[in-house]
Protein backbone atom coordinates (compact mmCIF):
# COMPACT_ATOMS: atom_id res chain seq x y z
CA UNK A 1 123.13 98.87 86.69
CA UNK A 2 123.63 98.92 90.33
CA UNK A 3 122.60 102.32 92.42
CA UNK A 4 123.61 102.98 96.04
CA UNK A 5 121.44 105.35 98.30
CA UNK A 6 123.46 107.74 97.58
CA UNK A 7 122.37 108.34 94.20
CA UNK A 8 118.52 107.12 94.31
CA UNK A 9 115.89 109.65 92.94
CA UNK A 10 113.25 109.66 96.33
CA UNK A 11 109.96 111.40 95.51
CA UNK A 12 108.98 114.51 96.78
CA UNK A 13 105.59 112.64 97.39
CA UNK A 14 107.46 110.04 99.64
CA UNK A 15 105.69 110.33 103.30
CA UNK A 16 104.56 108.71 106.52
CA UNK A 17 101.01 108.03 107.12
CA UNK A 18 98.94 107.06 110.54
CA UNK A 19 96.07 105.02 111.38
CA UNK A 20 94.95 103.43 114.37
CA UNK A 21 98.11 104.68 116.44
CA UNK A 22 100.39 102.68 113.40
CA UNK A 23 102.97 104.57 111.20
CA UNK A 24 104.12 103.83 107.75
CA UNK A 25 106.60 105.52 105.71
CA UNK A 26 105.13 105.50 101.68
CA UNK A 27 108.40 105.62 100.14
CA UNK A 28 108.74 106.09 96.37
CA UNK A 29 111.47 106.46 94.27
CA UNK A 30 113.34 105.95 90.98
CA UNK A 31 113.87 102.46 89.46
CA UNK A 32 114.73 101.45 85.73
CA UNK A 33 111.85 102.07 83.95
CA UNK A 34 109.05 103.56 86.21
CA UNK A 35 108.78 104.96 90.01
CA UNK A 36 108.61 102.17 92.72
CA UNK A 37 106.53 102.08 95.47
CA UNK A 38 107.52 100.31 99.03
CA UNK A 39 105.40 100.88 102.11
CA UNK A 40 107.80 100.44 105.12
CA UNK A 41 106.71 100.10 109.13
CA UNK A 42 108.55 101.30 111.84
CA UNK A 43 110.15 97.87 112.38
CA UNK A 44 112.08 98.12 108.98
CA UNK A 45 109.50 95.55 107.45
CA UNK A 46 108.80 96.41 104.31
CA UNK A 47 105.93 95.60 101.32
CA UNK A 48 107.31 96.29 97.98
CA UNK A 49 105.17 96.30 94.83
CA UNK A 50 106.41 94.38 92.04
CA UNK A 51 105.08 96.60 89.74
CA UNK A 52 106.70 100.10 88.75
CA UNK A 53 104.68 102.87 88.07
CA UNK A 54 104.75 105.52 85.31
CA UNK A 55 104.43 108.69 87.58
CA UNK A 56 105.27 109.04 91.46
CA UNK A 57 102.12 109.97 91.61
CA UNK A 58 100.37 106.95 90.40
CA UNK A 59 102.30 105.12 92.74
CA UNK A 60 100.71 107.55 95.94
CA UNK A 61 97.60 106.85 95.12
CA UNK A 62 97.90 103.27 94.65
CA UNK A 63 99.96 103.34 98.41
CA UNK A 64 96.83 105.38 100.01
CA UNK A 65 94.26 103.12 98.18
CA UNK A 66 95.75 100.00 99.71
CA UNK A 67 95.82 101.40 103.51
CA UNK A 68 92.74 102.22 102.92
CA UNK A 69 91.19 99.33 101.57
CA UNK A 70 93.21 96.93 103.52
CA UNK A 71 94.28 98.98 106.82
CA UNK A 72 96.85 99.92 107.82
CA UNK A 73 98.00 96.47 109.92
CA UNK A 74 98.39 94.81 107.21
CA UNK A 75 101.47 96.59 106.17
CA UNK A 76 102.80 95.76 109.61
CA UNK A 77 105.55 92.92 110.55
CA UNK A 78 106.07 91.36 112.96
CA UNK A 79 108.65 93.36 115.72
């Protein structure tokens, strides 16, 4: 089944998030079987979990666990 962006199911919980003058959007939306989460910089780089999740939810916290455990530069590529 292929999807276009026209038709993806984004999360209401899909947001940006700041740290040390950085900004990241969380994105999360609908995949086959779960909600996926991607954490994308302002250069379009992007770290996608391989993973899906069973509730949008689940896949926020995990998203705001890993910035904060790892920081926030480590979701950043290279310009």
């Amino acid at each position: 089944m292929s999807t276009t962006e026209d038709n993806i199911e984004q999360s209401p919980l899909t947001q940006t998030y700041s740290a040390n003058e950085q900004t990241v959007t969380i994105d999360i939306y609908k995949g086959e079987s779960g909600w996926i989460l991607e954490i994308v910089d302002a250069g379009n780089n992007s770290t996608l979990w391989e993973d899906e999740f069973a509730t949008d939810q689940e896949a926020l916290d995990e998203a705001l666990a890993a910035l904060s455990e790892e920081g926030i530069d480590c979701f950043i590529g290279p310009a």
